[in-house]
Protein backbone atom coordinates (compact mmCIF):
# COMPACT_ATOMS: atom_id res chain seq x y z
CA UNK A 1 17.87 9.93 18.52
CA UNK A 2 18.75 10.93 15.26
CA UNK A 3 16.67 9.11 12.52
CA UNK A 4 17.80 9.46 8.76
CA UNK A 5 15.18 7.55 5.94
CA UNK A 6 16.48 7.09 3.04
CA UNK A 7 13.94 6.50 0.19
CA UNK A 8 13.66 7.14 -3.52
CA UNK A 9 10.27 7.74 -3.64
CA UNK A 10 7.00 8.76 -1.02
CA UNK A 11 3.38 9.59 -1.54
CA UNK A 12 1.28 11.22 0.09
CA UNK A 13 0.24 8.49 2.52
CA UNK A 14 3.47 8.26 3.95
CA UNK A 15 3.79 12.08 5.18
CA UNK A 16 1.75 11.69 7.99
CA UNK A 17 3.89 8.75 8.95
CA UNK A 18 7.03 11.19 8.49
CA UNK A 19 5.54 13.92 10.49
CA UNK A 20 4.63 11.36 13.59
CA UNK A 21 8.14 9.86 13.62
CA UNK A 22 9.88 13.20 13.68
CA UNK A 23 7.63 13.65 16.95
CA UNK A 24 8.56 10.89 18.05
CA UNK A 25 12.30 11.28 17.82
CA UNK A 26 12.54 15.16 19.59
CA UNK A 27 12.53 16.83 15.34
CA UNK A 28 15.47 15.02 15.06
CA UNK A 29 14.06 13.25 12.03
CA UNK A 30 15.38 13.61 8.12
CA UNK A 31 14.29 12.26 5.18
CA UNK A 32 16.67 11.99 1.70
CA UNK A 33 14.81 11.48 -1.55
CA UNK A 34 14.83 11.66 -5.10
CA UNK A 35 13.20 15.44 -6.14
CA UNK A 36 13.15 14.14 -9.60
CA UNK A 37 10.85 11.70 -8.75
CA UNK A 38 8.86 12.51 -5.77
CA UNK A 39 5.64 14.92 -6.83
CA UNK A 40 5.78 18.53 -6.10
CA UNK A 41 2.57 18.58 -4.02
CA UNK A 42 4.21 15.56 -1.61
CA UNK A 43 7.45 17.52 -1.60
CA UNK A 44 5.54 20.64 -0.55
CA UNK A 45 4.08 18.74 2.37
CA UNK A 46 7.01 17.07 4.03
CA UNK A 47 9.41 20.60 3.45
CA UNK A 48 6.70 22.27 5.58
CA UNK A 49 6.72 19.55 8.39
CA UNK A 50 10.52 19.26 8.16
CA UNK A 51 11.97 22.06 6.49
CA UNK A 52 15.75 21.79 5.04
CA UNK A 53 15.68 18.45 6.96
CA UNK A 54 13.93 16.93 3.83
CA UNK A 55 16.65 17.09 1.36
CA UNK A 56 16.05 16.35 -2.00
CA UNK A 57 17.95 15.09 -4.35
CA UNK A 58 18.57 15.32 -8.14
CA UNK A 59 20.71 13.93 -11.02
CA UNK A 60 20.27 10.14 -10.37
CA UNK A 61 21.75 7.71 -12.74
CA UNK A 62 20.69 4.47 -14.08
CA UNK A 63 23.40 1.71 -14.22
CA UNK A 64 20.95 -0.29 -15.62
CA UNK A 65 17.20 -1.22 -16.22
CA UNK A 66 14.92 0.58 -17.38
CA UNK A 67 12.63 3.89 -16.06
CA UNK A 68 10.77 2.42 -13.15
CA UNK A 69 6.98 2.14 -13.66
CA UNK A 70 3.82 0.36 -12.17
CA UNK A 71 3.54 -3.18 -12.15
CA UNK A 72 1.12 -4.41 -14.47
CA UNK A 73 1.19 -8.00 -14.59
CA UNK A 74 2.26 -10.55 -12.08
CA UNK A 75 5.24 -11.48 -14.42
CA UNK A 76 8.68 -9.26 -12.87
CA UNK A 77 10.94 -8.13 -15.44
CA UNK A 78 14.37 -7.43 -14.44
CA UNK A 79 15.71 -5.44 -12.27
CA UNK A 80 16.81 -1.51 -12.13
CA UNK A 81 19.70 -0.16 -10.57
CA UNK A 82 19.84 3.44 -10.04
CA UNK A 83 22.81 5.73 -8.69
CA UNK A 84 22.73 8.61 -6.74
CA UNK A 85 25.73 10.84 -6.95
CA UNK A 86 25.97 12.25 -3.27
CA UNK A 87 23.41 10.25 -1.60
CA UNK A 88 26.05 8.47 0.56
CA UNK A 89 27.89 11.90 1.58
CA UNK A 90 24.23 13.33 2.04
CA UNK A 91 22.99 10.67 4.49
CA UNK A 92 26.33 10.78 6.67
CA UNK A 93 25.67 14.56 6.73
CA UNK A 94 23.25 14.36 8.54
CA UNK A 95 24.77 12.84 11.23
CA UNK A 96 22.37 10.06 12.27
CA UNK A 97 22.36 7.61 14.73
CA UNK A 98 20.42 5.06 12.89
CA UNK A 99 18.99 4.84 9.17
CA UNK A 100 15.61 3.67 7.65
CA UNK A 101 15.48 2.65 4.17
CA UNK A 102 12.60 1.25 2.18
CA UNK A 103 12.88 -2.61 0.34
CA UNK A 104 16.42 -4.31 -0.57
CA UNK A 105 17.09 -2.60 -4.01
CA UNK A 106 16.88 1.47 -5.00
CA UNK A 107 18.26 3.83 -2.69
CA UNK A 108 18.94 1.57 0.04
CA UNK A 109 22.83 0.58 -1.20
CA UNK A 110 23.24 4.00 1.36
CA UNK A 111 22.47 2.73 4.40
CA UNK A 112 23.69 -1.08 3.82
CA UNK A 113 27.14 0.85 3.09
CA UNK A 114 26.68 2.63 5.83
CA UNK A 115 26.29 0.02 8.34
CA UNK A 116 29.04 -1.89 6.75
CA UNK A 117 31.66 0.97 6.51
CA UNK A 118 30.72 2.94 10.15
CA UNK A 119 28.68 0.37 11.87
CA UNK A 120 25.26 2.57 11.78
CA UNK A 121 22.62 1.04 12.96
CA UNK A 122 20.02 -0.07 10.11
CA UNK A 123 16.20 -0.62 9.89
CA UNK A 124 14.70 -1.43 6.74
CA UNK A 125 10.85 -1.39 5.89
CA UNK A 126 9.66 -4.19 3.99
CA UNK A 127 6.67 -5.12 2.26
CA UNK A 128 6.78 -8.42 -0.08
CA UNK A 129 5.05 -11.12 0.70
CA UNK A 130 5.83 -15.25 -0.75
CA UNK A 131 2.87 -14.85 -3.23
CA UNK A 132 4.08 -11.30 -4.71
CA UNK A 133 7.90 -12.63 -4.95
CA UNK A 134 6.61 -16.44 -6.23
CA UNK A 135 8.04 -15.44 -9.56
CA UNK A 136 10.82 -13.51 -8.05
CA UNK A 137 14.55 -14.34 -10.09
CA UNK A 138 17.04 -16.61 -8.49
CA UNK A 139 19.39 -13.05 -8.22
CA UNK A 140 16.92 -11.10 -6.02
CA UNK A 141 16.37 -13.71 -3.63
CA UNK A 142 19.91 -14.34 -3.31
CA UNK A 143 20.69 -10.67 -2.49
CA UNK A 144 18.32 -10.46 -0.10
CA UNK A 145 19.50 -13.26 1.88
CA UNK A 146 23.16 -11.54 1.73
CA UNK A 147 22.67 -7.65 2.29
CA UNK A 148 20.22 -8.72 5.53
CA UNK A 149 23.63 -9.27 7.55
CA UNK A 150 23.82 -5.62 7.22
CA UNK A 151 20.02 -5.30 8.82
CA UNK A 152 19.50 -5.20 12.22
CA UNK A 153 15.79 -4.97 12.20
CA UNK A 154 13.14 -4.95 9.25
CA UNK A 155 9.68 -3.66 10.20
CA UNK A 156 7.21 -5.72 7.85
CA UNK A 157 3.23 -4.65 6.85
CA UNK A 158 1.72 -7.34 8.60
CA UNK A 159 1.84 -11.60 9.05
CA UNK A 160 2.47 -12.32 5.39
CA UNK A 161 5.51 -10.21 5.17
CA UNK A 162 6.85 -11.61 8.26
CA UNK A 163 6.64 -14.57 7.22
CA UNK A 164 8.40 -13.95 3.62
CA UNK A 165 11.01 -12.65 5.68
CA UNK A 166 11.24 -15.10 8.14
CA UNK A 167 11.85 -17.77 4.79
CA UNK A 168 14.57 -15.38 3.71
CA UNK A 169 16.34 -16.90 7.30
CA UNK A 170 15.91 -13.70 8.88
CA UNK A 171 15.50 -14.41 12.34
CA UNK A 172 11.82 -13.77 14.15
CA UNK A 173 13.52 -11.60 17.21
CA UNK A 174 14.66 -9.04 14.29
CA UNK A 175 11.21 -8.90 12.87
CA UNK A 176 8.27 -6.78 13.83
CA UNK A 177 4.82 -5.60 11.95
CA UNK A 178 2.60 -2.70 11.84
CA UNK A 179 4.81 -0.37 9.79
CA UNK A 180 2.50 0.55 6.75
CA UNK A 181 -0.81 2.74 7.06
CA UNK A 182 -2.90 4.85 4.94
CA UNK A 183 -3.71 8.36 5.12
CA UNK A 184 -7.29 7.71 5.76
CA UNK A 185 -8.69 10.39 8.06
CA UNK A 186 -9.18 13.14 6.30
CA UNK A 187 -10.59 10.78 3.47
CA UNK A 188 -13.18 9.50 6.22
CA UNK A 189 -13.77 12.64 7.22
CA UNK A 190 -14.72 14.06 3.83
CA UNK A 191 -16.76 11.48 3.52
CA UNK A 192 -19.08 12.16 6.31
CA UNK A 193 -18.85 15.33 5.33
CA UNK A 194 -20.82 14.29 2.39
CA UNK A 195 -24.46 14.64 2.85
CA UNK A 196 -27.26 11.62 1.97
CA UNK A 197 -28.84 13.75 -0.54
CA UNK A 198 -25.13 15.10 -2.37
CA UNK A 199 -24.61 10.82 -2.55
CA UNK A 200 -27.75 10.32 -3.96
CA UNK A 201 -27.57 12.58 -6.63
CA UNK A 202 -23.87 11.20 -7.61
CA UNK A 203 -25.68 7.27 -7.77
CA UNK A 204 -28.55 8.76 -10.23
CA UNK A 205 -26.44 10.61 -12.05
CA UNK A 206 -24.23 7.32 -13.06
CA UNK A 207 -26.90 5.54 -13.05
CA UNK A 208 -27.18 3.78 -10.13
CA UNK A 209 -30.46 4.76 -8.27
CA UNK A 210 -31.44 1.91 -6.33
CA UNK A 211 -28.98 -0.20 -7.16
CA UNK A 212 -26.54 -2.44 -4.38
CA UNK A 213 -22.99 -1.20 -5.60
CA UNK A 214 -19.92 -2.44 -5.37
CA UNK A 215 -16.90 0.02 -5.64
CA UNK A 216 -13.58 -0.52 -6.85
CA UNK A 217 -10.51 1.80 -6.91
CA UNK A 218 -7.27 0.97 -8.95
CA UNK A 219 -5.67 0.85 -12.16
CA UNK A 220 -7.47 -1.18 -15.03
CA UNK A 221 -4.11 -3.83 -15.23
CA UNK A 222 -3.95 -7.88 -15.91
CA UNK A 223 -3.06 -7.96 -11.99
CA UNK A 224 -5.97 -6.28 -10.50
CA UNK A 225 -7.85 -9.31 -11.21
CA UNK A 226 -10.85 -7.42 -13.07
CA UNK A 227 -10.78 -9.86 -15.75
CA UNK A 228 -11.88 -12.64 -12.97
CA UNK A 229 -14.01 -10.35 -10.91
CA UNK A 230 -15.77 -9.80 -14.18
CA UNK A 231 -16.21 -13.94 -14.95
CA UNK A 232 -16.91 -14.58 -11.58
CA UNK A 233 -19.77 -11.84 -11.94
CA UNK A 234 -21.66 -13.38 -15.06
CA UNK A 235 -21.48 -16.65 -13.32
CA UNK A 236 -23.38 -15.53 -9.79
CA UNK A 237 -25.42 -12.52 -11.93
CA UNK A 238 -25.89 -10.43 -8.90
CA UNK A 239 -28.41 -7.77 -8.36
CA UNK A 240 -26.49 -5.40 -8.06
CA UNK A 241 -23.84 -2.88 -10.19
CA UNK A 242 -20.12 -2.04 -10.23
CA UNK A 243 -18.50 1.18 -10.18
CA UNK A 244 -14.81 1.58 -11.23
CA UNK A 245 -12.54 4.37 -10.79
CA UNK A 246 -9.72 4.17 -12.33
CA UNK A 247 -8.45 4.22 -16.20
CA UNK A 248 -5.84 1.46 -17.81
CA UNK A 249 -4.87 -0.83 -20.45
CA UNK A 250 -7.63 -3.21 -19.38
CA UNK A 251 -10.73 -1.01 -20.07
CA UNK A 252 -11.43 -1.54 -23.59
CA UNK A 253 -11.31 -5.76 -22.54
CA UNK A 254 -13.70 -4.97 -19.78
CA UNK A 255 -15.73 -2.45 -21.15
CA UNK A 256 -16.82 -4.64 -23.90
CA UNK A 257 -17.29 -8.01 -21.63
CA UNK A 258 -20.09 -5.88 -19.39
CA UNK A 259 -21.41 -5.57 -22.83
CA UNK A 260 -21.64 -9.02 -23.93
CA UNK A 261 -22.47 -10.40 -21.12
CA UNK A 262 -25.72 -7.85 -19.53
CA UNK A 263 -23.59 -6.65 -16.76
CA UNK A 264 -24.32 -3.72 -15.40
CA UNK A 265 -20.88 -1.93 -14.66
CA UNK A 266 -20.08 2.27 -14.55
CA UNK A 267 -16.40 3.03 -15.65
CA UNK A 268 -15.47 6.48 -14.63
CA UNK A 269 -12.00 6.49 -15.72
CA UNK A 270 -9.29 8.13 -14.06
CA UNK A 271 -10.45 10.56 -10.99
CA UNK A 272 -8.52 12.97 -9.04
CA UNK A 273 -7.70 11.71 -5.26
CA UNK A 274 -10.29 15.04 -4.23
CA UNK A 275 -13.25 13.40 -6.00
CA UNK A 276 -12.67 10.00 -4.83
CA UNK A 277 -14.84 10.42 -1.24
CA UNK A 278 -17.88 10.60 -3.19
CA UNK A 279 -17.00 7.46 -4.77
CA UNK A 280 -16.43 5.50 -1.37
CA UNK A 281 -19.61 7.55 0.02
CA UNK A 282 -21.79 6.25 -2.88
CA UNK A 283 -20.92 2.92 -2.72
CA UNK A 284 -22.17 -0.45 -0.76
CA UNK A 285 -19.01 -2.58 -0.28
CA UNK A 286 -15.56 -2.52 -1.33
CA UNK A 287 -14.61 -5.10 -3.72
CA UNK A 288 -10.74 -5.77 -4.58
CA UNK A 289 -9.52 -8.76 -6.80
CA UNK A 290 -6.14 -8.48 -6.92
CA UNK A 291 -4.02 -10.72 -8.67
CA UNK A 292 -0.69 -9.69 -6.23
CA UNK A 293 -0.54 -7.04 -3.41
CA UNK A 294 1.88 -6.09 -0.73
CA UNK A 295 -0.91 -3.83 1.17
CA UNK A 296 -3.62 -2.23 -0.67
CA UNK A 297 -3.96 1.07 0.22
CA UNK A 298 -6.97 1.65 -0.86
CA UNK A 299 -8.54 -1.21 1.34
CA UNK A 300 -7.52 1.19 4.67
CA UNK A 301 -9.44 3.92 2.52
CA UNK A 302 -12.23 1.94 2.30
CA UNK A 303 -12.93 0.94 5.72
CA UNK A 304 -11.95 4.28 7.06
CA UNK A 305 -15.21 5.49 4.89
CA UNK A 306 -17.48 3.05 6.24
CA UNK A 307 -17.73 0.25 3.75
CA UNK A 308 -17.07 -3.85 4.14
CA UNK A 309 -14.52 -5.42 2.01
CA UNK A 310 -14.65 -8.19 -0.37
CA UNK A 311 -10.44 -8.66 -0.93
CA UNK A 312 -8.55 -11.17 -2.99
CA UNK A 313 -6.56 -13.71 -0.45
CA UNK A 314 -3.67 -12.83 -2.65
CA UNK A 315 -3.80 -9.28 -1.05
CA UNK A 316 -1.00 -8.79 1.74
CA UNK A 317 -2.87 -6.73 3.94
CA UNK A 318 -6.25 -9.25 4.32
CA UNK A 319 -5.10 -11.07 7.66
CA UNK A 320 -4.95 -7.52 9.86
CA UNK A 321 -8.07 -5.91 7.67
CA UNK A 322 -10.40 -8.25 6.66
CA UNK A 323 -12.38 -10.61 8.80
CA UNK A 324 -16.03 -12.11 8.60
CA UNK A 325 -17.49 -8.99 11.18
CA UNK A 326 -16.46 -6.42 8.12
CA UNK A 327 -15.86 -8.40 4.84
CA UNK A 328 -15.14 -11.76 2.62
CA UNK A 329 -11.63 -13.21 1.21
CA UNK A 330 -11.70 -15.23 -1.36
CA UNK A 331 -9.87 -16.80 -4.45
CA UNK A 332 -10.10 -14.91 -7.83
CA UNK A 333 -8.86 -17.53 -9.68
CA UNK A 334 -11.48 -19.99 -7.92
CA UNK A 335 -14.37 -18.56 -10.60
CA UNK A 336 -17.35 -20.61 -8.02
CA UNK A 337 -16.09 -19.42 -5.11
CA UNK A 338 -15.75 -15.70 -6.35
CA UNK A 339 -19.30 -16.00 -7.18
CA UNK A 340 -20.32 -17.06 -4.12
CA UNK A 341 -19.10 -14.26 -2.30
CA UNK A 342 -20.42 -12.24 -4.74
CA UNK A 343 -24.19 -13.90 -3.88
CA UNK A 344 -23.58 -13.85 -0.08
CA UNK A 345 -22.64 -9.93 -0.18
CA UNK A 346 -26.23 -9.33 -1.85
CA UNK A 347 -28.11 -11.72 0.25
CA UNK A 348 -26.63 -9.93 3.81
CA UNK A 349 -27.16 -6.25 1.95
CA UNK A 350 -29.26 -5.34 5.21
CA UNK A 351 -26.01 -5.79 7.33
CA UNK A 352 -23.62 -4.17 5.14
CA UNK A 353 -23.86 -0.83 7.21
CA UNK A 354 -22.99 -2.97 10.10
CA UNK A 355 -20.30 -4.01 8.78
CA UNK A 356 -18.93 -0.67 7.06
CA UNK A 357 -19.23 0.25 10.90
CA UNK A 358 -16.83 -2.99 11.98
CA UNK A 359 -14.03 -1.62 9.16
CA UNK A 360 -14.00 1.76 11.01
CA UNK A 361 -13.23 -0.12 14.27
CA UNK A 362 -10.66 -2.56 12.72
CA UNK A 363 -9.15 -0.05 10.17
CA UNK A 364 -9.05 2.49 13.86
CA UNK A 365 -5.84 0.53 14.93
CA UNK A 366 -3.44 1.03 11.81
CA UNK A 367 -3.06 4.47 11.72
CA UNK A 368 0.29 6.83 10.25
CA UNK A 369 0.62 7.01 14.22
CA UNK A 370 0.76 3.37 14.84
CA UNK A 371 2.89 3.00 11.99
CA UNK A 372 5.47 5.40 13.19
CA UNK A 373 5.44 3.85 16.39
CA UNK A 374 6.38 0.18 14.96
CA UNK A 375 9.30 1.93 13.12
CA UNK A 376 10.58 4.13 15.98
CA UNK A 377 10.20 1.27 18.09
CA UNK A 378 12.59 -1.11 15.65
CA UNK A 379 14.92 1.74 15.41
CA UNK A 380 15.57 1.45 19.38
CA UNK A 381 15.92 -2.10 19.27
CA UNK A 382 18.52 -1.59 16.14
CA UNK A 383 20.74 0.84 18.22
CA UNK A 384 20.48 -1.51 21.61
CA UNK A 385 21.30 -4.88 19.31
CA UNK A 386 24.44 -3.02 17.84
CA UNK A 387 25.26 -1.52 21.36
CA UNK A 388 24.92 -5.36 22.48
CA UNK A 389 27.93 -6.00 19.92
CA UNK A 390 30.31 -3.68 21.13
């Protein structure tokens, strides 16, 4: 079977998934993407696993929008539409039996066009959920519902996806889940790597000797939901500290609430993906109060190092990670109920190492292998369905 994925843009936690699927399909796997976009240390990676079968491309033009960038805030504005001269000739080149693109808009006008024009087979990977696409314009929703007659299977994250999808009227037999994991082993492994006294050291020098910590990993935006962590936190006035890596707009807001308000927080700024084991290694629990989130990444991380989760319900990935063996959910808007949690993680502090165990197990079953098996998987039921038609 040859597989062609079209995307505009990887990371690094998607490689591994690359490199299984291209197992999977007898190295007849290729991947088209934007060089102009994609960093040079990710493009190193996949040209070693794939060689000229990762083809990258250049010379993309906007027809209209802006330069993509991180969402911030839970507010979407507009929409960007880029063109790739080539991309459709590239993709046909390589001859493939069906395609893989990622989300509705970007790059994936190739294979829709495809699968219109030469009746390729299409699976798309898909990661929205109805809370992150609440606020969504009339126009996207609308060409979703159109360009999925040109889909003949869409491999979601997990439930909440499926069932955004499902309200889009795609049908449930065309749906399946599993399709997103993080590249969390060697990240678990360099954290047991990390010896007791090497974690000490890193808590005293921050600060944090004998303190219960709670860790979080992101950018400092409105939608991480720091500012309501942070209320939540002066309300319950845990015994205990927070550690934040990460850097953002946000921080000055922050710092200067901890201030006010006696609350005993550590903000490291930005830190290179190398450094962050000893972050995950030095920390208690796992705290993320997202705003909006397909799939946080960084929760996988997390529990692959050991540590139980406290995670936002508005976080697409808590119904497959997060249960009451390794963590908490709750509201960050609900201020009390935040607080709560926050109280019940430092009253069960003797079974947090439990717990941190329980993530391992649960977090054990979502792996770039798994993963590549959901989407290999849709891509045979994509060729039988359109084999069906014929």
């Amino acid at each position: 079977m040859n597989i062609t994925w079209t995307t505009r843009s990887f990371l690094d936690y998607r490689i591994p998934v690359y490199a299984e699927l291209d197992n999977l399909c007898g190295h007849h796997f290729s991947l088209v993407y934007n060089a102009e976009v994609v960093p040079e240390r990710c493009q190193n990676r996949i040209h070693e696993i794939l060689g000229d079968r990762a083809i990258g491309l250049s010379g993309e033009i906007r027809l209209s929008g802006k330069k993509s960038a991180p969402i911030s805030s839970v507010s979407r504005k507009g929409i960007r539409i880029p063109f790739q001269p080539n991309l459709l000739k590239t993709v046909r080149e390589t001859r493939p039996d069906v395609t893989v693109s990622d989300g509705f808009f970007q790059w994936t006008y190739a294979p829709l066009l495809l699968r219109f024009r030469n009746h390729i087979p299409h699976v798309m990977c898909y990661e929205p959920t109805k809370h992150t696409e609440k606020h969504a314009q009339f126009f996207r929703t609308w060409y979703r519902k159109f360009a999925s007659r040109w889909i003949d299977h869409i491999c979601c994250n997990g439930s909440l996806c499926k069932e955004y999808t499902m309200a889009l009227g795609y049908p449930e037999s065309k749906i399946s889940t599993g399709q997103m994991a993080a590249d969390s082993e060697q990240l678990a492994k360099a954290c047991v790597a990390i010896g007791d006294d090497a974690a000490r050291s890193f808590r005293k020098e921050h600060g944090l000797d004998g303190k219960l910590v709670f860790l979080f990993v992101g950018r400092l935006v409105e939608l991480k939901g720091l500012r309501q962590l942070l209320e939540a936190w002066n309300l319950a006035k845990p015994e205990a500290a927070l550690l934040l890596a990460g850097d953002g707009p946000e921080r000055a807001y922050l710092e200067d609430f901890c201030k006010q308000h006696g609350i005993h927080a550590v903000f490291a700024g930005n830190v290179d993906y190398s450094n962050i084991p000893m972050f995950y290694r030095a920390a208690d629990c796992f705290v993320i109060p997202t705003l909006q989130d397909n799939w946080s990444l960084v929760v996988p991380e997390a529990m692959a190092c050991g540590l139980p989760v406290a995670s936002s319900i508005y976080n697409g990935c808590h119904p497959e990670l997060v249960h009451p063996e390794n963590g908490w959910t709750f509201d960050p808007y609900d201020t009390q109920g935040t607080a709560d949690v926050l109280k019940s993680i430092v009253a069960r502090k003797a079974e947090l190492p439990a717990m941190g165990a329980a993530s391992r197990a649960i977090v054990a079953s979502h792996t770039p292998r798994q993963a590549a098996n959901a989407i290999y998987n849709a891509c045979q039921q994509a060729i039988s369905n359109m084999a069906s038609k014929r």
